[in-house]
PDB file of N, CA and C in Angstrom:
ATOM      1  N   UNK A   1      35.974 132.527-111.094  1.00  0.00           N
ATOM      2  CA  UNK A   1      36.654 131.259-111.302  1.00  0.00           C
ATOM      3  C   UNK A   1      38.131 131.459-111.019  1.00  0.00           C
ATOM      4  N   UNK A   2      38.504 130.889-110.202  1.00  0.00           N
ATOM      5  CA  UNK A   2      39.916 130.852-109.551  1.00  0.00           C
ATOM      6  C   UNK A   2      41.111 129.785-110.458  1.00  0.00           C
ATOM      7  N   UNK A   3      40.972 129.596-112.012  1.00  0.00           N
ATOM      8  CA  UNK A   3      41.848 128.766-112.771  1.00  0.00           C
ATOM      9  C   UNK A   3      42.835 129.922-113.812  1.00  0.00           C
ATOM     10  N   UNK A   4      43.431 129.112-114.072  1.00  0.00           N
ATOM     11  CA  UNK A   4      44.573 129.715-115.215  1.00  0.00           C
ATOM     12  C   UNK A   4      44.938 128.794-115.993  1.00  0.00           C
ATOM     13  N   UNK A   5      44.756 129.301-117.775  1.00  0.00           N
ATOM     14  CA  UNK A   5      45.403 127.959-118.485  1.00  0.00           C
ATOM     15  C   UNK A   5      46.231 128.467-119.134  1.00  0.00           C
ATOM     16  N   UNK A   6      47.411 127.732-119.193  1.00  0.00           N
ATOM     17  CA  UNK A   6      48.515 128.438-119.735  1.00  0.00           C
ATOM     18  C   UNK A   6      49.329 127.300-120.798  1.00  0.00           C
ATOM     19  N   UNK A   7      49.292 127.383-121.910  1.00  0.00           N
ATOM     20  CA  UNK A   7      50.521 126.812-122.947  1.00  0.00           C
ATOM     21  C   UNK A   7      51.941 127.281-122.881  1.00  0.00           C
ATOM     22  N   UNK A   8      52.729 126.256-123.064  1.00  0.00           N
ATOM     23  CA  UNK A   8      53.769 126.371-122.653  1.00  0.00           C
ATOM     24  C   UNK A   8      54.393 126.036-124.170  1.00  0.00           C
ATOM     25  N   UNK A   9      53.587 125.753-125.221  1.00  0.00           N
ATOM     26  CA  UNK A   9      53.948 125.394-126.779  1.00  0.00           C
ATOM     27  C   UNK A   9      54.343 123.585-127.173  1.00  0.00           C
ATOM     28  N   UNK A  10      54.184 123.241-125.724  1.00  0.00           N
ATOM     29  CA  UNK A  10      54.695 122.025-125.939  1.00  0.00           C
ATOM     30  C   UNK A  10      53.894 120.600-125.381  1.00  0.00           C
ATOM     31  N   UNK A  11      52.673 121.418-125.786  1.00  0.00           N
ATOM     32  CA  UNK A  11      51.649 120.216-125.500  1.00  0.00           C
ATOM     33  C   UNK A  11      50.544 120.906-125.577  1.00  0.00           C
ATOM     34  N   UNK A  12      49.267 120.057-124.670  1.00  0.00           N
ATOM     35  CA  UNK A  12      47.977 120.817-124.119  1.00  0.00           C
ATOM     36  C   UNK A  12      48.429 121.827-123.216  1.00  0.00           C
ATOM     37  N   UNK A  13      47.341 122.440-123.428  1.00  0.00           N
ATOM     38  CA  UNK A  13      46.874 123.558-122.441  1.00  0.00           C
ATOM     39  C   UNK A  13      46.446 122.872-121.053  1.00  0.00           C
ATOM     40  N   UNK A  14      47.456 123.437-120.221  1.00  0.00           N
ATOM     41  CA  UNK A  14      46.942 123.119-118.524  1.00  0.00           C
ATOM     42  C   UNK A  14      46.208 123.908-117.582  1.00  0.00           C
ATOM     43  N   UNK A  15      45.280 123.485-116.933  1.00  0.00           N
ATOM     44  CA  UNK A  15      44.505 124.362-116.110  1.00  0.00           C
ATOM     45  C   UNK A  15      44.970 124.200-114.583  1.00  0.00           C
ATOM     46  N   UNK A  16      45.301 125.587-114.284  1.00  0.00           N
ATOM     47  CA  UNK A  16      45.748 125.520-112.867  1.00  0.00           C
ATOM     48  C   UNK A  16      44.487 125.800-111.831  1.00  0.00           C
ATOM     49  N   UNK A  17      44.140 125.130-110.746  1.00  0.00           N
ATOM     50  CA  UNK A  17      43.003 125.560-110.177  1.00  0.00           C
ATOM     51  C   UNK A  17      44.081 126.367-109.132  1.00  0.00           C
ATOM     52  N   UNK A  18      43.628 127.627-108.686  1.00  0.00           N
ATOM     53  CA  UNK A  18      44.194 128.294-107.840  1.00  0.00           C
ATOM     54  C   UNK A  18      43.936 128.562-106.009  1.00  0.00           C
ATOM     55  N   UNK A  19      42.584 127.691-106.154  1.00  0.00           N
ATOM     56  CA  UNK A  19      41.970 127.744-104.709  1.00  0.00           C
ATOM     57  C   UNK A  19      42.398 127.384-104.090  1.00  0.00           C
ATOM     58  N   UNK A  20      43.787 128.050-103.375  1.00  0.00           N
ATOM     59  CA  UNK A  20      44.115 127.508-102.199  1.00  0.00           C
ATOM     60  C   UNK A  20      44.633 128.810-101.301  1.00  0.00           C
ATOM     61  N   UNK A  21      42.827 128.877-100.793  1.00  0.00           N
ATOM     62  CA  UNK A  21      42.913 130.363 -99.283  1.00  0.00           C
ATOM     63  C   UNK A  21      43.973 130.659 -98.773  1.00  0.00           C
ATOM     64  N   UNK A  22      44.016 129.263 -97.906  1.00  0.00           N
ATOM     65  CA  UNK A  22      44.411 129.934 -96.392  1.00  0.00           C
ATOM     66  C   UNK A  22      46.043 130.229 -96.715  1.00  0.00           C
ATOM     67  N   UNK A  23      47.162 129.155 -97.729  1.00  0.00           N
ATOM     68  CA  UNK A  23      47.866 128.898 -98.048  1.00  0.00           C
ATOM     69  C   UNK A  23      48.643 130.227 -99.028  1.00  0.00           C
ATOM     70  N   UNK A  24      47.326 131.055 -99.655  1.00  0.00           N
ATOM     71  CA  UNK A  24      47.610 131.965-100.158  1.00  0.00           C
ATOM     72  C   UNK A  24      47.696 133.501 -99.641  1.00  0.00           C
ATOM     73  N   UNK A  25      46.701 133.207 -98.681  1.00  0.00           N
ATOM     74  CA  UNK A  25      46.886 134.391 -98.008  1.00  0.00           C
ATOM     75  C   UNK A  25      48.267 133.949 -96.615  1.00  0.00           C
ATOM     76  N   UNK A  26      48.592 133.587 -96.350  1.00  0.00           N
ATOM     77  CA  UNK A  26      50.103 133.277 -95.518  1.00  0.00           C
ATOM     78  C   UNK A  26      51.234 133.803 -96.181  1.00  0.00           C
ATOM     79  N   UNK A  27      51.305 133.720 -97.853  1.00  0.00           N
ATOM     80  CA  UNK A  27      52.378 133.698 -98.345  1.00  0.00           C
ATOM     81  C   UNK A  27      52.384 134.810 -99.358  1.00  0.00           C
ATOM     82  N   UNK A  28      51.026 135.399 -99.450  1.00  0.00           N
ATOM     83  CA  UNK A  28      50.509 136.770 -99.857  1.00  0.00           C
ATOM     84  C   UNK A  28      50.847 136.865-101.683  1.00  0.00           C
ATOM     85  N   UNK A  29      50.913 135.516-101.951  1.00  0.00           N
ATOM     86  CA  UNK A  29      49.952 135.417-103.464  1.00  0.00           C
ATOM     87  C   UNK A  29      50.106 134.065-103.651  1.00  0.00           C
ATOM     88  N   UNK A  30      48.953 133.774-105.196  1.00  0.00           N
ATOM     89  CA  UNK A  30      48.319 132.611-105.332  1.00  0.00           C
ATOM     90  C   UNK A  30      49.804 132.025-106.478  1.00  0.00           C
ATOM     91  N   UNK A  31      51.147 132.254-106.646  1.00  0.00           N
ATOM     92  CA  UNK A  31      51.940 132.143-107.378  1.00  0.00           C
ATOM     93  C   UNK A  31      53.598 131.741-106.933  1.00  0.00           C
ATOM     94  N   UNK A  32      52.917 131.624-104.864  1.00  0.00           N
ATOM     95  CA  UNK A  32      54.076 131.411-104.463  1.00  0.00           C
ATOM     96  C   UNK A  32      54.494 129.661-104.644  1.00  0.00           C
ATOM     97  N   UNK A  33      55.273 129.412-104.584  1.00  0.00           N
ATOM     98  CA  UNK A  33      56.211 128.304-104.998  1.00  0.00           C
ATOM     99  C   UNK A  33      55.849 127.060-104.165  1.00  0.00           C
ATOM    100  N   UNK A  34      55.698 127.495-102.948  1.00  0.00           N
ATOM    101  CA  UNK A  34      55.080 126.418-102.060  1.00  0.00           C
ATOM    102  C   UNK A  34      53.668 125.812-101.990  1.00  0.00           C
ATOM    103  N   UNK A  35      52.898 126.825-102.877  1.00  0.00           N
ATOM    104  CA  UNK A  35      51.545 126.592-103.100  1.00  0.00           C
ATOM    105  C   UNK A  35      51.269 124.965-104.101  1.00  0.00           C
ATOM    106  N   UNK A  36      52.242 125.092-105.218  1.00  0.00           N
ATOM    107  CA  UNK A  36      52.000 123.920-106.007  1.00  0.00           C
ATOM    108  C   UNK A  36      52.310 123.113-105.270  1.00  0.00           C
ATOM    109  N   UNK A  37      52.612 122.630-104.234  1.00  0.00           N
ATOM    110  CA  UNK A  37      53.309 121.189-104.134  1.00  0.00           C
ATOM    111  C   UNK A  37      51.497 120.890-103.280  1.00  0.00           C
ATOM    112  N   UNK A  38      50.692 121.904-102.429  1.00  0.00           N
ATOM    113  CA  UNK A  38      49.672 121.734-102.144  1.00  0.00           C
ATOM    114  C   UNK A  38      48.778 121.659-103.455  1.00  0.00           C
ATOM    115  N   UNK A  39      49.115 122.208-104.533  1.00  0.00           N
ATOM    116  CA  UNK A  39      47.677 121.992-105.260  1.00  0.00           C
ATOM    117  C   UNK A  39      47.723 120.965-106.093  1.00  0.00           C
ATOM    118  N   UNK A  40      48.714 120.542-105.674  1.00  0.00           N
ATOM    119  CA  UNK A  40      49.286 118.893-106.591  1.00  0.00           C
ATOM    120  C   UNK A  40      49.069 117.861-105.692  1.00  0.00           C
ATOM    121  N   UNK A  41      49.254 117.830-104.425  1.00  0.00           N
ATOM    122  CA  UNK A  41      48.666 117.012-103.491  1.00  0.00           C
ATOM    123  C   UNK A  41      46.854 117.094-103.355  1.00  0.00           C
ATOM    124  N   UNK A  42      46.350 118.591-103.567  1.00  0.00           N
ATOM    125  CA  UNK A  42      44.429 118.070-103.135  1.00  0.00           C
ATOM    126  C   UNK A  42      44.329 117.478-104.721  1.00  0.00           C
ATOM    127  N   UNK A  43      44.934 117.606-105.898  1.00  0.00           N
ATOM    128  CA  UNK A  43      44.769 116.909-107.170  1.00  0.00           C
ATOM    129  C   UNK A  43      45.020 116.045-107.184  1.00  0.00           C
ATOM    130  N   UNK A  44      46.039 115.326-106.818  1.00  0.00           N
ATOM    131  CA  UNK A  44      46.296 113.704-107.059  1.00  0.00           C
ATOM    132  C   UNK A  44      45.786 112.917-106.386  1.00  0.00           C
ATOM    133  N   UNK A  45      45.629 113.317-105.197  1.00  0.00           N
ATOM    134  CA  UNK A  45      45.556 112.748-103.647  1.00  0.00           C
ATOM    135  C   UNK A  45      44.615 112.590-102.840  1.00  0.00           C
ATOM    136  N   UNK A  46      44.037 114.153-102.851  1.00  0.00           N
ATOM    137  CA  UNK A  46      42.208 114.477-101.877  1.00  0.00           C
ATOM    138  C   UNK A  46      41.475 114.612-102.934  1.00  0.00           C
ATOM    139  N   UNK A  47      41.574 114.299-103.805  1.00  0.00           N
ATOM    140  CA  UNK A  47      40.293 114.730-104.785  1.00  0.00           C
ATOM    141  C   UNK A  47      40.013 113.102-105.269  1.00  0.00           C
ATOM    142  N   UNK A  48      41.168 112.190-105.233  1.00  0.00           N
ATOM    143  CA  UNK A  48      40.680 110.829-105.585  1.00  0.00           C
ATOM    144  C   UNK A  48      40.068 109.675-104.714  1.00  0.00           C
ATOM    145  N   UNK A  49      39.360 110.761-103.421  1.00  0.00           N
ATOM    146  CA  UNK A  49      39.115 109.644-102.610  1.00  0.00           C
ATOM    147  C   UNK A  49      37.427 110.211-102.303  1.00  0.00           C
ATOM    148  N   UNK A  50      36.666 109.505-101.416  1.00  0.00           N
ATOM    149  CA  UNK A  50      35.097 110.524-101.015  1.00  0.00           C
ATOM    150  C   UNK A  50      35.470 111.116 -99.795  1.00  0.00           C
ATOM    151  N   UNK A  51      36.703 110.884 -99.145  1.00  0.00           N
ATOM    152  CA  UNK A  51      37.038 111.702 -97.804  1.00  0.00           C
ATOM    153  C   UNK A  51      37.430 113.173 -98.846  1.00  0.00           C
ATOM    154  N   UNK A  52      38.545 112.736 -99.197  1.00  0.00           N
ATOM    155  CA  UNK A  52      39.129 113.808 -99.778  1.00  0.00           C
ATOM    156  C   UNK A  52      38.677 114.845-100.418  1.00  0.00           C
ATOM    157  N   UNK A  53      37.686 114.520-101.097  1.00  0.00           N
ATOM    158  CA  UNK A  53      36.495 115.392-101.562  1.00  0.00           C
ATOM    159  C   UNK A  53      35.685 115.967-100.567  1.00  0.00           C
ATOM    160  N   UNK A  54      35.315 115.776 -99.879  1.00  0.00           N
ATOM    161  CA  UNK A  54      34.709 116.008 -98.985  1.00  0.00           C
ATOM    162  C   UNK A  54      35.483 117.230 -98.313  1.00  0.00           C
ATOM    163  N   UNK A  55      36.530 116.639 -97.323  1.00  0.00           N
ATOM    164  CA  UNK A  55      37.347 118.172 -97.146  1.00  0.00           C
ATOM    165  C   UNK A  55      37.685 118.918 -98.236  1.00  0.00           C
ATOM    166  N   UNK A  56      38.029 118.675 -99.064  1.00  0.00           N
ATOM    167  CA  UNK A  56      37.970 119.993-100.007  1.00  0.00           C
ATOM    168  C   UNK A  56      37.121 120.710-100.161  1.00  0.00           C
ATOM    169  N   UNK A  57      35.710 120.022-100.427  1.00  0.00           N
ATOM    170  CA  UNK A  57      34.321 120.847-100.745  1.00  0.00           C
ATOM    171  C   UNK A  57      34.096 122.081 -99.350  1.00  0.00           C
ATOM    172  N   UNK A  58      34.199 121.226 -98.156  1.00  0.00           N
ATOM    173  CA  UNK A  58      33.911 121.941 -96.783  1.00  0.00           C
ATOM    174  C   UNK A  58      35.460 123.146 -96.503  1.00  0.00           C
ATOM    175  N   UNK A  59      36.801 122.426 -97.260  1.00  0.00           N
ATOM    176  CA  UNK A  59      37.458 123.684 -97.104  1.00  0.00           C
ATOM    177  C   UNK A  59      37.293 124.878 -98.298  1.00  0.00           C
ATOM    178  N   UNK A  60      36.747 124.939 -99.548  1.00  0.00           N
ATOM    179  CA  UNK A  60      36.567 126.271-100.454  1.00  0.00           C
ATOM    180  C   UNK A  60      35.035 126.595 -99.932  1.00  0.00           C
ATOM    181  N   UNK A  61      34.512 125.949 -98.827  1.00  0.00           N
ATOM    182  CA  UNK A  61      33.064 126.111 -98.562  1.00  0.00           C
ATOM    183  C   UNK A  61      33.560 127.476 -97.119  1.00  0.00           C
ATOM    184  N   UNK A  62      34.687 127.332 -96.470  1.00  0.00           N
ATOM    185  CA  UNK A  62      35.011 127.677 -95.109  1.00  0.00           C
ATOM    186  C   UNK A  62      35.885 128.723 -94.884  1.00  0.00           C
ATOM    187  N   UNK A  63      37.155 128.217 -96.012  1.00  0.00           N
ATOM    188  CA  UNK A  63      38.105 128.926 -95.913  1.00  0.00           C
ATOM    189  C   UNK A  63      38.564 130.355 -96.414  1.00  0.00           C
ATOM    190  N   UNK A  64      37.742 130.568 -97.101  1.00  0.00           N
ATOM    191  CA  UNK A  64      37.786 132.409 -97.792  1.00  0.00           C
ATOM    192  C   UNK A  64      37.547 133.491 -97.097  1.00  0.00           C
ATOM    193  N   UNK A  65      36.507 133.022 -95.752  1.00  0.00           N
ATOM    194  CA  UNK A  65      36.594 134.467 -94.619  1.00  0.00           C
ATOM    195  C   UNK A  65      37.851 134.115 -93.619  1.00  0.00           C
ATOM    196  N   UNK A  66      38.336 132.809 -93.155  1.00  0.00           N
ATOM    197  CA  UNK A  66      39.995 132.908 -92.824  1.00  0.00           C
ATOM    198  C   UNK A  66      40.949 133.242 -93.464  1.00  0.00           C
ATOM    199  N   UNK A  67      41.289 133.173 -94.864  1.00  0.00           N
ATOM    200  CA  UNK A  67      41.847 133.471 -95.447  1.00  0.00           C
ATOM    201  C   UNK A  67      41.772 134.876 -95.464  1.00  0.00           C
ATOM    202  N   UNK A  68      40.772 135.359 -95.664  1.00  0.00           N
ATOM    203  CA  UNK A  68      40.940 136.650 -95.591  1.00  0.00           C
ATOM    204  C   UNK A  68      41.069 137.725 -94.309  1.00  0.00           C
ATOM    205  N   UNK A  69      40.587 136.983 -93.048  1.00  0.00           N
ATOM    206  CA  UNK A  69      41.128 137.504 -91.864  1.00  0.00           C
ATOM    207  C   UNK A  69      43.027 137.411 -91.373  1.00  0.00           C
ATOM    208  N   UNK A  70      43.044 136.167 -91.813  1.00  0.00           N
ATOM    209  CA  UNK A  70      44.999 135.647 -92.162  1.00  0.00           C
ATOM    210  C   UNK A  70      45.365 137.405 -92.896  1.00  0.00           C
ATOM    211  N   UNK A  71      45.151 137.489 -94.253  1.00  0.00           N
ATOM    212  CA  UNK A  71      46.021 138.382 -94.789  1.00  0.00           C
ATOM    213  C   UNK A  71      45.370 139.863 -94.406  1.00  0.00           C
ATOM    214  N   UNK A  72      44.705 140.189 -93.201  1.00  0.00           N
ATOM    215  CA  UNK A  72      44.650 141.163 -92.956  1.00  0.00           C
ATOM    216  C   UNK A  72      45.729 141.628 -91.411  1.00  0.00           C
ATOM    217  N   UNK A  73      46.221 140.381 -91.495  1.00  0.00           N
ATOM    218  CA  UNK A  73      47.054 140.571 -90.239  1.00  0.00           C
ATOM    219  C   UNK A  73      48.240 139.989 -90.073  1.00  0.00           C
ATOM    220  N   UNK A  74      49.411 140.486 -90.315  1.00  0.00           N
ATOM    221  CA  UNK A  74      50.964 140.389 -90.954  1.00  0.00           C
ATOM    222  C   UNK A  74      50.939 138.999 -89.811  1.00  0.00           C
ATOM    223  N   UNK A  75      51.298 139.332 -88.243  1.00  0.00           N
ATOM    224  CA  UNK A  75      51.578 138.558 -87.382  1.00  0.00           C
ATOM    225  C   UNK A  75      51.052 137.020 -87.848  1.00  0.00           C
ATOM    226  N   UNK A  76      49.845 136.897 -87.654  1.00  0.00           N
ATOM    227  CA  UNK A  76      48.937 135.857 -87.795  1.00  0.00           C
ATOM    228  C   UNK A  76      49.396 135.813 -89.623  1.00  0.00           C
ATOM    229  N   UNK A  77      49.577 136.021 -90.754  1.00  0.00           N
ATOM    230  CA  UNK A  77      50.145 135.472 -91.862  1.00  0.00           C
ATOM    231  C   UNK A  77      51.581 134.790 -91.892  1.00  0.00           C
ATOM    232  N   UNK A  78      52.434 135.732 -90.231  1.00  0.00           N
ATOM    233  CA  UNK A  78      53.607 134.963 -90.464  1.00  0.00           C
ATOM    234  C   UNK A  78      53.651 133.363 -89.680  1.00  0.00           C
ATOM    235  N   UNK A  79      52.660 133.036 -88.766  1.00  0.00           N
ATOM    236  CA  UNK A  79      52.222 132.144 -88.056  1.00  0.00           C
ATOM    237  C   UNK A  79      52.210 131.434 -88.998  1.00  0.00           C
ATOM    238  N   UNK A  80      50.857 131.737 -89.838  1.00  0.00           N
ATOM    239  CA  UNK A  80      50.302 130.373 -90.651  1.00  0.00           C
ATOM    240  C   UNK A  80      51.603 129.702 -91.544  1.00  0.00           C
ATOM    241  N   UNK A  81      52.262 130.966 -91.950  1.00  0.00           N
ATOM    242  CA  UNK A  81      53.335 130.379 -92.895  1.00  0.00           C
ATOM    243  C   UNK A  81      54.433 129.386 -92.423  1.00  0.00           C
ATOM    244  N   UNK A  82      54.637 129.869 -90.934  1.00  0.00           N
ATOM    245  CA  UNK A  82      55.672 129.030 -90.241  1.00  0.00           C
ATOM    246  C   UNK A  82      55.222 127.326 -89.965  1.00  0.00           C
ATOM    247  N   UNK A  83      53.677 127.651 -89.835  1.00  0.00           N
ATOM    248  CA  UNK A  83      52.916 125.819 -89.621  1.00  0.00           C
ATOM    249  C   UNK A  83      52.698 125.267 -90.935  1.00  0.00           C
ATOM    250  N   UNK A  84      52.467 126.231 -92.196  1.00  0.00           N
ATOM    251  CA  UNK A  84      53.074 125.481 -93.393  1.00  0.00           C
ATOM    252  C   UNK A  84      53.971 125.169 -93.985  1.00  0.00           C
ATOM    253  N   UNK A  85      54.985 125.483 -93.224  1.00  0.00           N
ATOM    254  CA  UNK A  85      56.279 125.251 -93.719  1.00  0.00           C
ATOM    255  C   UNK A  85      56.783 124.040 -93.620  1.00  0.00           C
ATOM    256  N   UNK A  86      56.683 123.511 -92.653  1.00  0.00           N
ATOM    257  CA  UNK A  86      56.803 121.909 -92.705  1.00  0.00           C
ATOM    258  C   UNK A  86      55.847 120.711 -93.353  1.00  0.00           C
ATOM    259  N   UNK A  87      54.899 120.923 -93.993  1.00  0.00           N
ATOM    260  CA  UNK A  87      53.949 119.819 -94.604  1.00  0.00           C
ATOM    261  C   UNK A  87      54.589 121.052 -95.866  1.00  0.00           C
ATOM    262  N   UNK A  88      54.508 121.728 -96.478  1.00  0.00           N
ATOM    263  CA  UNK A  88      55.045 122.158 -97.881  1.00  0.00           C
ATOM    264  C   UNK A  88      56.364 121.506 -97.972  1.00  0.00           C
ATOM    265  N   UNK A  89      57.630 121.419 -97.228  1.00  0.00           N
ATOM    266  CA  UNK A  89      58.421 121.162 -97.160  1.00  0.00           C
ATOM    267  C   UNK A  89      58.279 119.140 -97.785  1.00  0.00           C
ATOM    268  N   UNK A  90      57.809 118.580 -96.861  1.00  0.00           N
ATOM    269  CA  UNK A  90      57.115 117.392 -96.804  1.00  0.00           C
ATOM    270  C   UNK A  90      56.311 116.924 -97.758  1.00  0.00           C
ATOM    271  N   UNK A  91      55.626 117.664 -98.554  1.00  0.00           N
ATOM    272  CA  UNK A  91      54.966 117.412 -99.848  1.00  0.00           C
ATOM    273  C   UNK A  91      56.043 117.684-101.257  1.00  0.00           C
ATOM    274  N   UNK A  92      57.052 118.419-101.078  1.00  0.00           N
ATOM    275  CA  UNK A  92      57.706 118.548-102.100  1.00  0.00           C
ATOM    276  C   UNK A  92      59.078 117.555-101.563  1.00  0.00           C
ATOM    277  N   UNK A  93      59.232 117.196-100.758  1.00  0.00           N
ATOM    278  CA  UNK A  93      60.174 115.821-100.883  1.00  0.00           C
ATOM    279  C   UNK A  93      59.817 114.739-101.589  1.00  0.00           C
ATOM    280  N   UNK A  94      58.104 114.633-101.223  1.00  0.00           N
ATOM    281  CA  UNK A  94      57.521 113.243-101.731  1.00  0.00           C
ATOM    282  C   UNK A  94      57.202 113.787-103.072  1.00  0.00           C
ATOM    283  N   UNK A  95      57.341 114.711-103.671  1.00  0.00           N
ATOM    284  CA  UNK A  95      56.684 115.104-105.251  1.00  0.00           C
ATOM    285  C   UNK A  95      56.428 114.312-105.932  1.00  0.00           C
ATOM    286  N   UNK A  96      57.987 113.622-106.500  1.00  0.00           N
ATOM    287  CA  UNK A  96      57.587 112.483-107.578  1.00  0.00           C
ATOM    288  C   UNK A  96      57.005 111.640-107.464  1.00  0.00           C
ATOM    289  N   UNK A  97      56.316 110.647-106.374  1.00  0.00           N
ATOM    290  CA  UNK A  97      55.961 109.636-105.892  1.00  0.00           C
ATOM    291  C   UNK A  97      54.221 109.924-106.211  1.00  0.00           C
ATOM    292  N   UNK A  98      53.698 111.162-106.315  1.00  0.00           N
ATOM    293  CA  UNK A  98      52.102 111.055-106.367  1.00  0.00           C
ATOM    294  C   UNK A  98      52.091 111.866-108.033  1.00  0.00           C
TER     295      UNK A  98
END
């Protein structure tokens, strides 16, 4: 199980789902900074629709042998990171809004 729940003392307990492959292996852990603004977008966003669900299901269905070919190869991790850099960028402008 790919979650983490963590108290912060000042409320409920939050569960972080951490599944995000390809995104994690680019940036070579599941804790980098750019990751939340993606796991706050498939939560608010792709998970409230039947498309959205859908790619999600088919990407944790797909993405774990890319992901893991990504972080076996520096070049190709610095690629992916450079084509996520602009939709991470782009999702954390729009943050507050979703």
């Amino acid at each position: 199980n790919f979650t983490l729940t963590e108290l912060n003392g000042e409320g409920d307990a939050e569960v972080v789902d951490f599944r995000c492959f390809i995104a994690t292996a680019a940036y070579g852990s599941p804790m980098a900074e750019e990751l939340k603004y993606f796991r706050k977008f498939r939560s608010h966003v792709l998970l409230k629709s039947a498309l959205g669900r859908t790619f999600v299901h088919y990407y944790y269905e797909y993405s774990p042998p890319v992901a893991h070919y990504i972080s076996e190869h520096p070049r190709l991790r610095d690629a992916v990171r450079a084509v996520l850099e602009v939709p991470a960028k782009i999702l954390e402008s729009v943050d507050e809004y979703y």
